[in-house]
Protein backbone atom coordinates (compact mmCIF):
# COMPACT_ATOMS: atom_id res chain seq x y z
CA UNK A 1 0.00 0.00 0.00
CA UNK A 2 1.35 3.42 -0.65
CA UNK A 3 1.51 6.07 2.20
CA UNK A 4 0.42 10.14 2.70
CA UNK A 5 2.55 11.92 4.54
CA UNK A 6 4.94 9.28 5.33
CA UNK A 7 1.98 7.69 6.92
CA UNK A 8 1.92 4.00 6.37
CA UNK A 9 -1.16 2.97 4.53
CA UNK A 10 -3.83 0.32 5.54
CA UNK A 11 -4.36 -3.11 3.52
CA UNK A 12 -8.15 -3.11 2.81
CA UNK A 13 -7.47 -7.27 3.79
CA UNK A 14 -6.31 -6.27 6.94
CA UNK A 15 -8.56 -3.99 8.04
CA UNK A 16 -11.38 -6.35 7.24
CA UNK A 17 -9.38 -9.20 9.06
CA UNK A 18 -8.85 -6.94 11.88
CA UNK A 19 -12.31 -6.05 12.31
CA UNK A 20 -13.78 -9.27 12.00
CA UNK A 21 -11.14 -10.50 14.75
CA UNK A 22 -12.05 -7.57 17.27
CA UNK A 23 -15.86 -8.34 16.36
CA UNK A 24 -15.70 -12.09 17.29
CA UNK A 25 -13.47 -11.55 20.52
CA UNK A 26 -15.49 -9.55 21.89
CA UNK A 27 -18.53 -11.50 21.28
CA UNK A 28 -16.55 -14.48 23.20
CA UNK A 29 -15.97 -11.72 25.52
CA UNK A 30 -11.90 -12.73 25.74
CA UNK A 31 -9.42 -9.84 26.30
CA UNK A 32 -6.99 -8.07 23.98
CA UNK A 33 -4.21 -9.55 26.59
CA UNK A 34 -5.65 -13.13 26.34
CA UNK A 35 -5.72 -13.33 23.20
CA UNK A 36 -2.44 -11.77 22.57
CA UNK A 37 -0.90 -14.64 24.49
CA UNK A 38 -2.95 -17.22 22.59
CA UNK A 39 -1.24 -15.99 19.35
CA UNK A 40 2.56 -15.56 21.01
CA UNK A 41 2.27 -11.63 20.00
CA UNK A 42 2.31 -8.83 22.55
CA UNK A 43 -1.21 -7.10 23.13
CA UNK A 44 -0.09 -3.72 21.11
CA UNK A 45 0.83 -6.41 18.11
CA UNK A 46 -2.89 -7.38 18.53
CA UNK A 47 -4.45 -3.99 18.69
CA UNK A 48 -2.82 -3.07 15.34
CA UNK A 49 -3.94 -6.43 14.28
CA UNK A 50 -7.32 -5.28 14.53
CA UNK A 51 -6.90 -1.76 13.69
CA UNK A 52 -5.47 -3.44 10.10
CA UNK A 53 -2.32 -1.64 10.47
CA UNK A 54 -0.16 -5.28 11.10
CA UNK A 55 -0.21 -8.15 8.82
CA UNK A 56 -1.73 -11.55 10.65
CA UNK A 57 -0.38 -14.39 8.64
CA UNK A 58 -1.85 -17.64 8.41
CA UNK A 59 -0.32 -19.14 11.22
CA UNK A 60 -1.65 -16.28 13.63
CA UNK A 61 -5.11 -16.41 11.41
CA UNK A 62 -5.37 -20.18 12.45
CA UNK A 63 -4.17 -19.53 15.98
CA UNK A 64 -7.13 -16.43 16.56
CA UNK A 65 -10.26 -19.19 14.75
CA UNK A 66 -8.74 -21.85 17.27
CA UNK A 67 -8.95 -19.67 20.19
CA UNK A 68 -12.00 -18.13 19.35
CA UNK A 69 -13.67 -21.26 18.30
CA UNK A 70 -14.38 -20.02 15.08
CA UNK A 71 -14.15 -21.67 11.80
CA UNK A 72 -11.36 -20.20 9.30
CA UNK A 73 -14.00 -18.29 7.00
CA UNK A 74 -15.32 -16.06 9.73
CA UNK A 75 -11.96 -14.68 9.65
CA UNK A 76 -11.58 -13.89 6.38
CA UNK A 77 -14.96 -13.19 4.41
CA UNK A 78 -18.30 -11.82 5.61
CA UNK A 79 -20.01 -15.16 3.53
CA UNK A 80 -20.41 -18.60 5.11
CA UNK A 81 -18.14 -21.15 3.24
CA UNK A 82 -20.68 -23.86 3.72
């Protein structure tokens, strides 16, 4: 992504990961700490995370769904993949 102002821009894939991930832990009602921990990453790593201004790779991806209980889609689409 390109950058204003030496600003750093936001991936529209992150921000919509991000956003889905701050949705569902607080519907499980877990902590930013908790699940920081759960996904070896401090809890500022997993602010940005959800913020969309840090990269999750898959690996972190499949560590949040385990956590959370979730399956893998509600991660990363808004559509049911079954």
């Amino acid at each position: 992504m390109g950058s204003v102002l030496g600003f750093p821009g936001i991936d529209p894939s992150d921000a919509a990961i991000g956003a889905r991930l701050k949705h569902w832990r607080e519907a499980r009602g877990m902590s930013v700490e908790d699940l920081a921990r759960r996904l070896d990453i401090t809890p500022e790593e997993e602010r940005r995370a959800e913020a969309g201004r840090s990269h999750l790779d898959s690996l972190h991806i499949g560590a949040a769904t385990t956590a959370l209980r979730l399956p893998l889609w509600a991660l990363v689409s808004d559509t049911r993949a079954y």
